[in-house]
PDB file of N, CA and C in Angstrom:
ATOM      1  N   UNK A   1       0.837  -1.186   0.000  1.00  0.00           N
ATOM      2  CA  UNK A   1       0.000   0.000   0.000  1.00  0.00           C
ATOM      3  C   UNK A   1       0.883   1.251   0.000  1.00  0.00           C
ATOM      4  N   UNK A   2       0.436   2.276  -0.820  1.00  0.00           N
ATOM      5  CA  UNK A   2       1.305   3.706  -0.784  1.00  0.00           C
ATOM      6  C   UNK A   2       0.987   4.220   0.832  1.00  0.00           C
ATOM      7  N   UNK A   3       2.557   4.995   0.642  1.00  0.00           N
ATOM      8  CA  UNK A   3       2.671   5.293   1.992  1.00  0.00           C
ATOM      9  C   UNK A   3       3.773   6.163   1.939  1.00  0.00           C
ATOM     10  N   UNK A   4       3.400   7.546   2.511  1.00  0.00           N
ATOM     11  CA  UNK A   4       4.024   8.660   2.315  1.00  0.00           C
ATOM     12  C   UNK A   4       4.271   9.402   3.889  1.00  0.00           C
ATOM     13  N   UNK A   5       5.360   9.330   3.934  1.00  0.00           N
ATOM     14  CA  UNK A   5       5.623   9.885   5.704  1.00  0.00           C
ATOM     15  C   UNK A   5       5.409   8.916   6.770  1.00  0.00           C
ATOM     16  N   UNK A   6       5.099   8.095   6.154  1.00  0.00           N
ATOM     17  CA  UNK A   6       4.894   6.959   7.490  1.00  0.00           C
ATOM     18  C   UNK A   6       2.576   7.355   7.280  1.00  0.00           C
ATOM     19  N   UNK A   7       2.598   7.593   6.638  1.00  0.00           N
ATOM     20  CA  UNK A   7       1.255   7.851   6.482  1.00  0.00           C
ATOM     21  C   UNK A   7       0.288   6.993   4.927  1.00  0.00           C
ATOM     22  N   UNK A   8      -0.648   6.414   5.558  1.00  0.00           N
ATOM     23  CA  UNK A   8      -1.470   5.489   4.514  1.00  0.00           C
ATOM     24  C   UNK A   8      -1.793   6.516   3.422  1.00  0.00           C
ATOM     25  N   UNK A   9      -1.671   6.234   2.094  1.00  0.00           N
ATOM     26  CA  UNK A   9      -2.062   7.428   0.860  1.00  0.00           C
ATOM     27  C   UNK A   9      -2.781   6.699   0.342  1.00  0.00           C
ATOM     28  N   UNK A  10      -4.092   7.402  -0.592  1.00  0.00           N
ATOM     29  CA  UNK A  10      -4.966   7.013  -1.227  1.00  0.00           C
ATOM     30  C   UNK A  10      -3.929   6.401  -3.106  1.00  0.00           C
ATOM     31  N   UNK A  11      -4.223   5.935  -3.191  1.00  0.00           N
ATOM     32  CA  UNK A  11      -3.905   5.319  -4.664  1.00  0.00           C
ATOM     33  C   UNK A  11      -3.633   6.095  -5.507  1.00  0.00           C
ATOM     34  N   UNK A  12      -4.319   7.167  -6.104  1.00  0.00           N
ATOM     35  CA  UNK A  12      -4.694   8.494  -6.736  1.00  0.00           C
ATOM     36  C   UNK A  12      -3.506   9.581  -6.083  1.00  0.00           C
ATOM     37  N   UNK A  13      -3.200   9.268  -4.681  1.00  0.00           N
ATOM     38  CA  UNK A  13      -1.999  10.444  -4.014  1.00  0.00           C
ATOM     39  C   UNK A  13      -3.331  11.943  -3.640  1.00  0.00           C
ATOM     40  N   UNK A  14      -4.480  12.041  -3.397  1.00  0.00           N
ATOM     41  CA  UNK A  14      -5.038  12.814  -3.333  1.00  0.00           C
ATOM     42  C   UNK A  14      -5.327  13.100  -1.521  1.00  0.00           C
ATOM     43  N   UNK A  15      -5.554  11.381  -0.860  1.00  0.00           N
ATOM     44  CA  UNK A  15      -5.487  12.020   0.741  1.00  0.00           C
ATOM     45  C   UNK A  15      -4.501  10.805   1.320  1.00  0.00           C
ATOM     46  N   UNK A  16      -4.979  11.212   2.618  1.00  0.00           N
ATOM     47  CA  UNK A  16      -4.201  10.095   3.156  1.00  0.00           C
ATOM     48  C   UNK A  16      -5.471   9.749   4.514  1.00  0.00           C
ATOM     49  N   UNK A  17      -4.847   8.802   5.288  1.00  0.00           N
ATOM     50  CA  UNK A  17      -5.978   8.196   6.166  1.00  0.00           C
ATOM     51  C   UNK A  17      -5.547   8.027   7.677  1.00  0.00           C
ATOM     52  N   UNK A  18      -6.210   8.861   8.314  1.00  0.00           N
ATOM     53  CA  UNK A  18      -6.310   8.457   9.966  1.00  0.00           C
ATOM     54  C   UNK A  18      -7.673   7.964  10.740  1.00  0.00           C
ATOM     55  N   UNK A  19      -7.465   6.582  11.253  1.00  0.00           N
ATOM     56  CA  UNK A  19      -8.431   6.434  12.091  1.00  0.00           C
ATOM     57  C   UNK A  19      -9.233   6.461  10.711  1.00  0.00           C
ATOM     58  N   UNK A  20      -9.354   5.745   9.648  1.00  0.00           N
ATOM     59  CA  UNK A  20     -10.180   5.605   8.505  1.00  0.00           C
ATOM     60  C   UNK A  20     -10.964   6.689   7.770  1.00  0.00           C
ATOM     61  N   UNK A  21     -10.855   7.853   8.560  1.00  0.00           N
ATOM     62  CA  UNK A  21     -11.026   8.932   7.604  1.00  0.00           C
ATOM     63  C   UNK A  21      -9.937   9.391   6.976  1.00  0.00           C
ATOM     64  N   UNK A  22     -10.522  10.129   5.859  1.00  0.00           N
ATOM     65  CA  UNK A  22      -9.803  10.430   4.666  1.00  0.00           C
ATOM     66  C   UNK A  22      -9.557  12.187   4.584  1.00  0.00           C
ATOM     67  N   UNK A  23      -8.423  12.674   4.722  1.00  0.00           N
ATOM     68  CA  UNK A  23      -7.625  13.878   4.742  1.00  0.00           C
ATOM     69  C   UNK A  23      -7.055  14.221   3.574  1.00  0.00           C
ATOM     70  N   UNK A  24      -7.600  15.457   3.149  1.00  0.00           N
ATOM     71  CA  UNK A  24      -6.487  15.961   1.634  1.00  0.00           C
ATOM     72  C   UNK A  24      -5.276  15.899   1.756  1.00  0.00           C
ATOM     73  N   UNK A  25      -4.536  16.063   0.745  1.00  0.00           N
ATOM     74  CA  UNK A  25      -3.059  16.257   0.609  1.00  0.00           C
ATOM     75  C   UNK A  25      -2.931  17.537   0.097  1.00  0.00           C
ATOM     76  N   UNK A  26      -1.959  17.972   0.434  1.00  0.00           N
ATOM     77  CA  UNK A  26      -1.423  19.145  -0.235  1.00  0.00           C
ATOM     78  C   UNK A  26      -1.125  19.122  -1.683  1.00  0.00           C
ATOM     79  N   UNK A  27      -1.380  20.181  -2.539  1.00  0.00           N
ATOM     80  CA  UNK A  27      -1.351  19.941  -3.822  1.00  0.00           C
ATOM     81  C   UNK A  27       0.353  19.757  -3.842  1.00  0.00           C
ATOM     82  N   UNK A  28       0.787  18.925  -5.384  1.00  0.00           N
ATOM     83  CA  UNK A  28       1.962  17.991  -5.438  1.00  0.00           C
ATOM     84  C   UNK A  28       2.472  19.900  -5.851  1.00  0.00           C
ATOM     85  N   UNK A  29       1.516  20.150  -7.107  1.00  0.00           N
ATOM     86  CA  UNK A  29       2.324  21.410  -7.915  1.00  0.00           C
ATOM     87  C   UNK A  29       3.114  22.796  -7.047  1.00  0.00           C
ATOM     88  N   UNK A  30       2.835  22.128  -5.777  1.00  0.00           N
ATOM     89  CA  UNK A  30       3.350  23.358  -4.870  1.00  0.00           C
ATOM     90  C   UNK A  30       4.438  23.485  -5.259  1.00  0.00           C
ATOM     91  N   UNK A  31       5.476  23.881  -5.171  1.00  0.00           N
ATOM     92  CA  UNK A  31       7.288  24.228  -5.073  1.00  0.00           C
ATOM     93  C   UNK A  31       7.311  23.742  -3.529  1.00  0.00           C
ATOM     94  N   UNK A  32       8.668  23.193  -3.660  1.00  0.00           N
ATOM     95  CA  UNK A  32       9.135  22.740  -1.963  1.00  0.00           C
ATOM     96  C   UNK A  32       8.992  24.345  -1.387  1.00  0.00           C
ATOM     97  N   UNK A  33       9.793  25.038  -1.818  1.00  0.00           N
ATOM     98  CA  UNK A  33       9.438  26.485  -1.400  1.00  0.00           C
ATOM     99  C   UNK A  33       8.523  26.943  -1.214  1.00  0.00           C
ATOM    100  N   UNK A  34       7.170  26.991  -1.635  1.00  0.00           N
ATOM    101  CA  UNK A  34       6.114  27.453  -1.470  1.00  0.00           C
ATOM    102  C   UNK A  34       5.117  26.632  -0.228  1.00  0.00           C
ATOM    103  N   UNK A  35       5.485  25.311  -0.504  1.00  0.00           N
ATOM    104  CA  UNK A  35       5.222  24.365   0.721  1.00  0.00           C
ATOM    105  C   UNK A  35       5.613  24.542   1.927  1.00  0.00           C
ATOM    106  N   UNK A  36       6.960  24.367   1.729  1.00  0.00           N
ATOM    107  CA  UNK A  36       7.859  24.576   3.405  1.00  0.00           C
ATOM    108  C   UNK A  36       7.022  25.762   3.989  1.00  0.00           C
ATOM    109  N   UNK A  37       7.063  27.040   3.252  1.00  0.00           N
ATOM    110  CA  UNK A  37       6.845  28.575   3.580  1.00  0.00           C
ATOM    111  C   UNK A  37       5.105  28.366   4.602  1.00  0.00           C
ATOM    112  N   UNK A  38       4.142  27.701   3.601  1.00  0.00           N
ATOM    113  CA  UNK A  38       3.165  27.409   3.878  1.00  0.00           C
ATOM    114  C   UNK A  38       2.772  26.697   5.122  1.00  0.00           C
ATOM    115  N   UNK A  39       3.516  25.309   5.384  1.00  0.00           N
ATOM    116  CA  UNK A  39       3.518  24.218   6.368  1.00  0.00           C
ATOM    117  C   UNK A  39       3.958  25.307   7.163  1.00  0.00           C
ATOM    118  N   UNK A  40       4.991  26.219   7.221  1.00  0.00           N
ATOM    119  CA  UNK A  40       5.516  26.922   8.393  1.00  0.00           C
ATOM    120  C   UNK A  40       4.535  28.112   9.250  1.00  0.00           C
ATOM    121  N   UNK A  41       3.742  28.894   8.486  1.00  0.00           N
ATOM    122  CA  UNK A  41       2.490  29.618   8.348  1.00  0.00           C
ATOM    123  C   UNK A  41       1.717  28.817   9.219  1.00  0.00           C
ATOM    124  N   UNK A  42       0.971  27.550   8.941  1.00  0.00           N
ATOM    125  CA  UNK A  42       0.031  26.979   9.459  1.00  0.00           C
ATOM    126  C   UNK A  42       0.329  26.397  10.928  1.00  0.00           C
ATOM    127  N   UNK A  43       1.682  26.034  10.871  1.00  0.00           N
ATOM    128  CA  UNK A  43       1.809  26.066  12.414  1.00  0.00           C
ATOM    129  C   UNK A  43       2.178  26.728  13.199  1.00  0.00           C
ATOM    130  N   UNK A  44       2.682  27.838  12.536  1.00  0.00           N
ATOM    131  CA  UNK A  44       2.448  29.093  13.582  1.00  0.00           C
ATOM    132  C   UNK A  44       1.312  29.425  13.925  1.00  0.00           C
ATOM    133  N   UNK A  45      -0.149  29.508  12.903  1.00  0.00           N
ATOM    134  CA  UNK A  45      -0.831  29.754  13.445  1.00  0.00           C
ATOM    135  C   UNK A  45      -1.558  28.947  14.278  1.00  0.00           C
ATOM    136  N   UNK A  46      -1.270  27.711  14.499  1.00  0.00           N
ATOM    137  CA  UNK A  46      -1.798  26.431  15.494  1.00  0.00           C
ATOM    138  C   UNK A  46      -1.501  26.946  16.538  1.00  0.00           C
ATOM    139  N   UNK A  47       0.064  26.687  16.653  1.00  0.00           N
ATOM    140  CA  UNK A  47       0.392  27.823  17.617  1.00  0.00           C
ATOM    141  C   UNK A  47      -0.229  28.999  18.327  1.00  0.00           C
ATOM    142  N   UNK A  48      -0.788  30.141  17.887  1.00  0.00           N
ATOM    143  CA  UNK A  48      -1.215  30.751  17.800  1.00  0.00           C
ATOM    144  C   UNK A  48      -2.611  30.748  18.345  1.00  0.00           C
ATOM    145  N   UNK A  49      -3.483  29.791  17.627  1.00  0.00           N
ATOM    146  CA  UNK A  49      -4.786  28.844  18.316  1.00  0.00           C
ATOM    147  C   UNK A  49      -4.447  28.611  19.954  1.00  0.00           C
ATOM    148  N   UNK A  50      -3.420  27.799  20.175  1.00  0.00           N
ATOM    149  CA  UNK A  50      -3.212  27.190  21.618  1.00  0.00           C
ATOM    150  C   UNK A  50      -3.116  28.653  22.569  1.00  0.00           C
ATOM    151  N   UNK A  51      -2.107  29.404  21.629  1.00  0.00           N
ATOM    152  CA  UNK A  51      -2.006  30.430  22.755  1.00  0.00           C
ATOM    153  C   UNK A  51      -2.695  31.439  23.449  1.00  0.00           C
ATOM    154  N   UNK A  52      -3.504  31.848  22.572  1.00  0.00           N
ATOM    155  CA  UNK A  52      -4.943  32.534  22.255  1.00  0.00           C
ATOM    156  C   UNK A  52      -6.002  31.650  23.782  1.00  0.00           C
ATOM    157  N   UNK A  53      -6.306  30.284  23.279  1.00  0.00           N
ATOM    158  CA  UNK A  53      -7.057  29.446  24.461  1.00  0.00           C
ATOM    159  C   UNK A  53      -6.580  29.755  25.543  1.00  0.00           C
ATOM    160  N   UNK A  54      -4.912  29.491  25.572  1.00  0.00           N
ATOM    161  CA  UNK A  54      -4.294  29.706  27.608  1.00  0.00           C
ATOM    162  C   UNK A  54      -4.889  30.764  27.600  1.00  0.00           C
ATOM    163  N   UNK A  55      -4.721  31.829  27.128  1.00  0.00           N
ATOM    164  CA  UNK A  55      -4.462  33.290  27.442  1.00  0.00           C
ATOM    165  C   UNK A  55      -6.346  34.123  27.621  1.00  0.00           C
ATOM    166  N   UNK A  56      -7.330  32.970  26.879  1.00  0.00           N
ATOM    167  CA  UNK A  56      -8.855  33.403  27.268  1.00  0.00           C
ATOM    168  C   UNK A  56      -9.083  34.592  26.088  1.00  0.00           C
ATOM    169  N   UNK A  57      -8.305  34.153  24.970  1.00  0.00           N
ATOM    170  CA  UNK A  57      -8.408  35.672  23.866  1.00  0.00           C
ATOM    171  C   UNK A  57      -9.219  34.697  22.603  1.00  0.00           C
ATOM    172  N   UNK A  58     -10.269  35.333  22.909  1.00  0.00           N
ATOM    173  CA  UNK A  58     -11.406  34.797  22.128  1.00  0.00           C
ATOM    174  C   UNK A  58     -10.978  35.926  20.405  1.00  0.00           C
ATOM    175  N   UNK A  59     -10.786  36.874  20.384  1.00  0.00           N
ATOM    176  CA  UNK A  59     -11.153  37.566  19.079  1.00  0.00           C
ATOM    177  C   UNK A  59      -8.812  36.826  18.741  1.00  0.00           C
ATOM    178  N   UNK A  60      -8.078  36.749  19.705  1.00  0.00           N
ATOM    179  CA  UNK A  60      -6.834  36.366  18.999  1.00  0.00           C
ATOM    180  C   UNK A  60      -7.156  34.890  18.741  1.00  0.00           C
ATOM    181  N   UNK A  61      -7.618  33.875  19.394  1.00  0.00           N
ATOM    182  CA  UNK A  61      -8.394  32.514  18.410  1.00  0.00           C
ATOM    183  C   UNK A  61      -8.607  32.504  17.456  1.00  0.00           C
ATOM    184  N   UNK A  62     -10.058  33.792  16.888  1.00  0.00           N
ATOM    185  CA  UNK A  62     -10.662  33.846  15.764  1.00  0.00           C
ATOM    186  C   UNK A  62      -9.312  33.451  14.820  1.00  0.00           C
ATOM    187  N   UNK A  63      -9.144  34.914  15.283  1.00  0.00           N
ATOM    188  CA  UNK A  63      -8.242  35.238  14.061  1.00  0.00           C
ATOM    189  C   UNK A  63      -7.044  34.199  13.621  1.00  0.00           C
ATOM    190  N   UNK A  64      -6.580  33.496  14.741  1.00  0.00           N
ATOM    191  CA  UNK A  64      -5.635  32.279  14.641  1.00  0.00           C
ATOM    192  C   UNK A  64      -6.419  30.998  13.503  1.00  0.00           C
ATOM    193  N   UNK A  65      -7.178  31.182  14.061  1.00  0.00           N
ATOM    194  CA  UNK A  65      -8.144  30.261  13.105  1.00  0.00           C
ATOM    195  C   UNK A  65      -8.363  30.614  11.863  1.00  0.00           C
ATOM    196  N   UNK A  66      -8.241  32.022  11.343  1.00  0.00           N
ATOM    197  CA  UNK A  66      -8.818  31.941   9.366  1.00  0.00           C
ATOM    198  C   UNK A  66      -7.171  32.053   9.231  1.00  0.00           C
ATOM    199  N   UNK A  67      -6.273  32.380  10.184  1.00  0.00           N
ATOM    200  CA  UNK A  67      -4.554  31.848   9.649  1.00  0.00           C
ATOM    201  C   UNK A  67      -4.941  30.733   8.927  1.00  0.00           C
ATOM    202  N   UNK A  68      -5.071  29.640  10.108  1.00  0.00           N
ATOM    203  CA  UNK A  68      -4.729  28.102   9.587  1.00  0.00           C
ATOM    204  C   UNK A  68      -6.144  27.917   8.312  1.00  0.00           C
ATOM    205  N   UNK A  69      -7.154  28.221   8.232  1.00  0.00           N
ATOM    206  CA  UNK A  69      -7.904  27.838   6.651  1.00  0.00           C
ATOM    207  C   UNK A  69      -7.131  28.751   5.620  1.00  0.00           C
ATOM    208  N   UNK A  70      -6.589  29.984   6.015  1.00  0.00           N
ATOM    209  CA  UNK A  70      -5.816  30.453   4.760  1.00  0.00           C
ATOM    210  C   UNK A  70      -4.897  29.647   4.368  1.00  0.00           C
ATOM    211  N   UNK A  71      -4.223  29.498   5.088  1.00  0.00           N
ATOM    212  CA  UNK A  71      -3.186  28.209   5.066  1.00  0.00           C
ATOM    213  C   UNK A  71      -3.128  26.781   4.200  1.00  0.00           C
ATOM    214  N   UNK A  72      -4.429  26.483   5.071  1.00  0.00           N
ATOM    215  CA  UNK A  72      -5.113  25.011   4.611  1.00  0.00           C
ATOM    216  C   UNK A  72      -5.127  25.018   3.127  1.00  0.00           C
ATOM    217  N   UNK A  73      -6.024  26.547   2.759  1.00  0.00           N
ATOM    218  CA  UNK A  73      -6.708  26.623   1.332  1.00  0.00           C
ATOM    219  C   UNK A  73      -5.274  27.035   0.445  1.00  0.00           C
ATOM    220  N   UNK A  74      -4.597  27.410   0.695  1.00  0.00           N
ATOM    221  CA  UNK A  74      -3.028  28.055  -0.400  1.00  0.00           C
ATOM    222  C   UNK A  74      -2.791  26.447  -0.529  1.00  0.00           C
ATOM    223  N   UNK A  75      -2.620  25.451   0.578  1.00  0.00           N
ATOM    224  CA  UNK A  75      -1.944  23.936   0.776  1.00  0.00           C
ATOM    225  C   UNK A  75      -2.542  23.349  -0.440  1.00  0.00           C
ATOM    226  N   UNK A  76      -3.763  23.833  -0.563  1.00  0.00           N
ATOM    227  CA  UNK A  76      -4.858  22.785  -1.355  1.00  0.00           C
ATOM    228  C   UNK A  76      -5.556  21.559  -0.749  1.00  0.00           C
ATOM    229  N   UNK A  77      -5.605  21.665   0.527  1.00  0.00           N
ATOM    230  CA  UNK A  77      -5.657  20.931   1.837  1.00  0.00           C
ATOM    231  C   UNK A  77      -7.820  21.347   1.948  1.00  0.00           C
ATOM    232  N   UNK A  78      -7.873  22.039   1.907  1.00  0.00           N
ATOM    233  CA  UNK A  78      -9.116  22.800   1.982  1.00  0.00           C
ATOM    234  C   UNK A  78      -9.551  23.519   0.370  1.00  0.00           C
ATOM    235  N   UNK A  79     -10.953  23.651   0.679  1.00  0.00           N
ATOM    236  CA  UNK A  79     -11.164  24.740  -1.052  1.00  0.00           C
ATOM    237  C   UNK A  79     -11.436  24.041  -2.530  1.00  0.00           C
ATOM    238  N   UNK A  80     -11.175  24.686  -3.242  1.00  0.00           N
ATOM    239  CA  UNK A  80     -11.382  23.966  -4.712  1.00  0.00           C
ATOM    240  C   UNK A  80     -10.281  22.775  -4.317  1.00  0.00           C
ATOM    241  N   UNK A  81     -10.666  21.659  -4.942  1.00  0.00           N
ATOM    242  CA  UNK A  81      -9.536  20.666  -4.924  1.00  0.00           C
ATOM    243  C   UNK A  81      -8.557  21.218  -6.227  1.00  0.00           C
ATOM    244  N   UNK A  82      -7.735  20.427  -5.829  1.00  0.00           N
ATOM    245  CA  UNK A  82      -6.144  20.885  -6.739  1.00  0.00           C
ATOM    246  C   UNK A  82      -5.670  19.933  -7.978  1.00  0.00           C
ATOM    247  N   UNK A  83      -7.120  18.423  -8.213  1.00  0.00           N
ATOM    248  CA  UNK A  83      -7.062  17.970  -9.519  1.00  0.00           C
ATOM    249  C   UNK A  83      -7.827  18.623 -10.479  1.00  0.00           C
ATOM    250  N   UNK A  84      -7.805  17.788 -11.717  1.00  0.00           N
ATOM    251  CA  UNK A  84      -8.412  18.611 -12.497  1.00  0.00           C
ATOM    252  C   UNK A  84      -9.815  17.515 -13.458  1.00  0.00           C
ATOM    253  N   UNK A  85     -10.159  16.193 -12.848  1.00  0.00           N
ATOM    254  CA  UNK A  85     -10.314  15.476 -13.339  1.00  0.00           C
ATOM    255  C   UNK A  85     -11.859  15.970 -12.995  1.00  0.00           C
ATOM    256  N   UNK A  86     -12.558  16.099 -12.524  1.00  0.00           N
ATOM    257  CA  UNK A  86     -13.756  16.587 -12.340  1.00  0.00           C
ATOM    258  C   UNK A  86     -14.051  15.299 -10.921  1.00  0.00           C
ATOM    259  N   UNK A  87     -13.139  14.715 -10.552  1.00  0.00           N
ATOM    260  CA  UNK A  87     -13.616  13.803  -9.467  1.00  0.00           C
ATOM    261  C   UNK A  87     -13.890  14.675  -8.393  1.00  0.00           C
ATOM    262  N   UNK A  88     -15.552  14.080  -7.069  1.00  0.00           N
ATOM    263  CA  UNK A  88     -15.462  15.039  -6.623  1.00  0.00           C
ATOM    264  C   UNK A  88     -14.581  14.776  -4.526  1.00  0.00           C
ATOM    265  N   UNK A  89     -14.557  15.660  -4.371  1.00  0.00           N
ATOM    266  CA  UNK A  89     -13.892  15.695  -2.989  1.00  0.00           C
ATOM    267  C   UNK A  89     -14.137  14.955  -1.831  1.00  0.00           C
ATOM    268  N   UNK A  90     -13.391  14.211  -1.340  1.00  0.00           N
ATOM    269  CA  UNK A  90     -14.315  13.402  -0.472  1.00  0.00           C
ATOM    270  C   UNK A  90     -13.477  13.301   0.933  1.00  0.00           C
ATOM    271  N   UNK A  91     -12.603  14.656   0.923  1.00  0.00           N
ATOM    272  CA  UNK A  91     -11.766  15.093   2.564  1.00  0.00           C
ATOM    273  C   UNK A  91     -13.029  15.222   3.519  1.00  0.00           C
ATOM    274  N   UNK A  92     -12.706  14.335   4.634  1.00  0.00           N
ATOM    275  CA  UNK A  92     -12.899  14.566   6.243  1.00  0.00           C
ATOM    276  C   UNK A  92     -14.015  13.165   6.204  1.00  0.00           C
ATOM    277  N   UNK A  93     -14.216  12.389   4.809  1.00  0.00           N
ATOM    278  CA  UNK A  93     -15.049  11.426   5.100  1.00  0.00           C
ATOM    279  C   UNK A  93     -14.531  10.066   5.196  1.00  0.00           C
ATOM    280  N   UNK A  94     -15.293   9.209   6.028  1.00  0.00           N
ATOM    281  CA  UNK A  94     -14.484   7.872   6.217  1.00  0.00           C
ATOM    282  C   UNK A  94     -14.634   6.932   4.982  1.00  0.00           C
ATOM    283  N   UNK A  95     -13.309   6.546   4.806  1.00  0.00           N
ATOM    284  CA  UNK A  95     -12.878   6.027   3.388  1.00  0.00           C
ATOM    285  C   UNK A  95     -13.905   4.806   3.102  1.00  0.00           C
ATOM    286  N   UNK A  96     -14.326   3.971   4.322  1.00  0.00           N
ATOM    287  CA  UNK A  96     -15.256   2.810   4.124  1.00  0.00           C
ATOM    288  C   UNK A  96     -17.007   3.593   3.337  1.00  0.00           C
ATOM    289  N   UNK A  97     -16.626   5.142   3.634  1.00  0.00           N
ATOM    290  CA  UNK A  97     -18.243   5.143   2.704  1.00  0.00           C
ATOM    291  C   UNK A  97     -18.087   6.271   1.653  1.00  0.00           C
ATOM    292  N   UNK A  98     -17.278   6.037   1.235  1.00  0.00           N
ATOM    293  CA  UNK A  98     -15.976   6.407  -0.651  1.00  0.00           C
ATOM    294  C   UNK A  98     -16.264   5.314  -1.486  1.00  0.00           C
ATOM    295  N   UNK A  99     -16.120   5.775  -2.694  1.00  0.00           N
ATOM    296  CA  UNK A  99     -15.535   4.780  -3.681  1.00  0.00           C
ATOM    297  C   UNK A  99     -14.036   4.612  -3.071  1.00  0.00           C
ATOM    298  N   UNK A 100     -13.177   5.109  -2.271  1.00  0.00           N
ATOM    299  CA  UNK A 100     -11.922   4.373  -1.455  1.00  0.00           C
ATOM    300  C   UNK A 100     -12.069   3.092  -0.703  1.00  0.00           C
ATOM    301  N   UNK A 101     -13.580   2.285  -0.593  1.00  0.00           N
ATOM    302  CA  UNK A 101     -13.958   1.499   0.461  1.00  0.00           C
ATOM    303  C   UNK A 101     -13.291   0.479   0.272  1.00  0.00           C
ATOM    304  N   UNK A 102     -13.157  -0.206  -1.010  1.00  0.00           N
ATOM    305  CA  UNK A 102     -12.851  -1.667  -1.336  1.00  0.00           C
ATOM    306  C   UNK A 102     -10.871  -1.444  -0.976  1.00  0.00           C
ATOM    307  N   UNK A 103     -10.215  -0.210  -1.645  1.00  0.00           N
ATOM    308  CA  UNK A 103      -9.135  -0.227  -1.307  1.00  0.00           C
ATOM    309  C   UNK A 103      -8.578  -0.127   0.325  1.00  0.00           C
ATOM    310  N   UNK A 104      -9.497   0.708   1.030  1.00  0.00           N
ATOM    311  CA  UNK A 104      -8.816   0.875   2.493  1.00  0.00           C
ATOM    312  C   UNK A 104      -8.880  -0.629   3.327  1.00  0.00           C
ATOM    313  N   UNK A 105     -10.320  -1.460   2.740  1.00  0.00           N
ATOM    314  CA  UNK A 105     -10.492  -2.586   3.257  1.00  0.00           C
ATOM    315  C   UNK A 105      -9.305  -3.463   3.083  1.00  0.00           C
ATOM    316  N   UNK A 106      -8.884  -3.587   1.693  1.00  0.00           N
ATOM    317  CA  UNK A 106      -7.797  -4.125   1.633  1.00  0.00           C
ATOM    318  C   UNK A 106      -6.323  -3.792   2.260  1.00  0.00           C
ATOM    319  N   UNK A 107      -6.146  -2.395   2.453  1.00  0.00           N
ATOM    320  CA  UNK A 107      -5.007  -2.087   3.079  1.00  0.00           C
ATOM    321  C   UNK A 107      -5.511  -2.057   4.450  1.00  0.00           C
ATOM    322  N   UNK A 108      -6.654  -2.405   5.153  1.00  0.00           N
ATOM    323  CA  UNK A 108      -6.346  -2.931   6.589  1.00  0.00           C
ATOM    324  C   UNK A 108      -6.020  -4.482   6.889  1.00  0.00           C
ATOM    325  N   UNK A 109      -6.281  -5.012   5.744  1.00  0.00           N
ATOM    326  CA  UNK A 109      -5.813  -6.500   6.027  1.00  0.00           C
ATOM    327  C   UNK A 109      -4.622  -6.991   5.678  1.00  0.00           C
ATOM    328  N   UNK A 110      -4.057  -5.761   5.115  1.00  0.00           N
ATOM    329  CA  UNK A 110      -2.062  -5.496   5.154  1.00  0.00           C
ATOM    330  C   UNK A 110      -1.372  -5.469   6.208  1.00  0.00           C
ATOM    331  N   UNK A 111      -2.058  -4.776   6.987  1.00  0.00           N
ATOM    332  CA  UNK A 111      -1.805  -4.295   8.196  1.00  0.00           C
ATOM    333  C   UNK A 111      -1.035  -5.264   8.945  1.00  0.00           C
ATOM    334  N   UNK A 112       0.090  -4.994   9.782  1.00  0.00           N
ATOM    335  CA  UNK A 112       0.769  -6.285  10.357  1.00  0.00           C
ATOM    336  C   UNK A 112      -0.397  -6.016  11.974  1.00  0.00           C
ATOM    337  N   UNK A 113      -0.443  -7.292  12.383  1.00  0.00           N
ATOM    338  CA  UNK A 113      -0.911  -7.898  13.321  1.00  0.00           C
ATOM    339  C   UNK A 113      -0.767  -7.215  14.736  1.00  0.00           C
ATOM    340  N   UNK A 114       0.336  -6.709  14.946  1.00  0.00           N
ATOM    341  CA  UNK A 114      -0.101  -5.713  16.180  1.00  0.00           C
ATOM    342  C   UNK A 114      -0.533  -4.168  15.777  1.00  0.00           C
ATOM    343  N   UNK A 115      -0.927  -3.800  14.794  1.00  0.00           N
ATOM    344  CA  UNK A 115      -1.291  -2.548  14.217  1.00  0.00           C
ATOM    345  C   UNK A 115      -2.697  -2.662  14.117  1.00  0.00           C
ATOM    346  N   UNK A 116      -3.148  -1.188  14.700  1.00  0.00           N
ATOM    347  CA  UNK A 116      -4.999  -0.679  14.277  1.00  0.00           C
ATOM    348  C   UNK A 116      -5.517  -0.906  13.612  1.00  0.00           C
ATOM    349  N   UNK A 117      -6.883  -2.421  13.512  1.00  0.00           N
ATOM    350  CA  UNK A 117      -7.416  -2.455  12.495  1.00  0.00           C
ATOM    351  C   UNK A 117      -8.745  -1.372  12.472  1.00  0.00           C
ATOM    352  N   UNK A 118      -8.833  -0.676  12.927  1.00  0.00           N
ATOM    353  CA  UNK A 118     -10.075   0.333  13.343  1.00  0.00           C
ATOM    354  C   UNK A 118     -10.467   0.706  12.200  1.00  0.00           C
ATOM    355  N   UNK A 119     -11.841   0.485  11.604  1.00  0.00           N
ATOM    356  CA  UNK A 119     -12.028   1.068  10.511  1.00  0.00           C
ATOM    357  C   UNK A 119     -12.426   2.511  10.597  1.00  0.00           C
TER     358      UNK A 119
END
């Protein structure tokens, strides 16, 4: 099964899978440069999120928060998807109720034996 970062990838390279839901990928056409810059952005503003909560700053949250969807959406992570095939989007849903179903089924029975079969 593809596997990118130590992370399960959809066939296509479009998400990847935790806990059987299905997460976009960042578009490939990024530049490492434009990526790195980006990935670095978004966790600052995570960052940013946490610090906001200690601190009881409801309007510095907000705002920490359209950081990380600006973020998300430049990634191609969020927003118009970043193919061009007219397939449609199927981030944040669990792969068993995708046309991904028959493949994730099969890559949990890859799975070595002390590893999460959790669908």
């Amino acid at each position: 099964m593809p596997h990118r970062g130590g992370k399960l990838v959809t066939p296509d390279g479009r998400y990847f899978v935790v806990r059987g839901r299905l997460w976009r990928l960042a578009d490939p056409k990024l530049s490492d440069v434009d990526r790195e810059r980006l990935v670095s952005t978004l966790m600052a503003a995570r960052r940013a999120i946490a610090a906001a909560k200690r601190a009881g700053d409801a309007a510095g949250e907000e705002k920490a928060h359209a950081a990380v969807d600006r973020a998300k959406r430049e990634l191609g992570e969020r927003g118009p998807v970043w193919w061009t095939d007219g397939a449609p989007d199927f981030n944040r849903r669990m792969a068993r109720n995708t046309p991904y179903a028959d493949w994730y089924a099969e890559a949990q029975n890859d799975l070595p034996a002390k590893a999460s079969r959790r669908p």
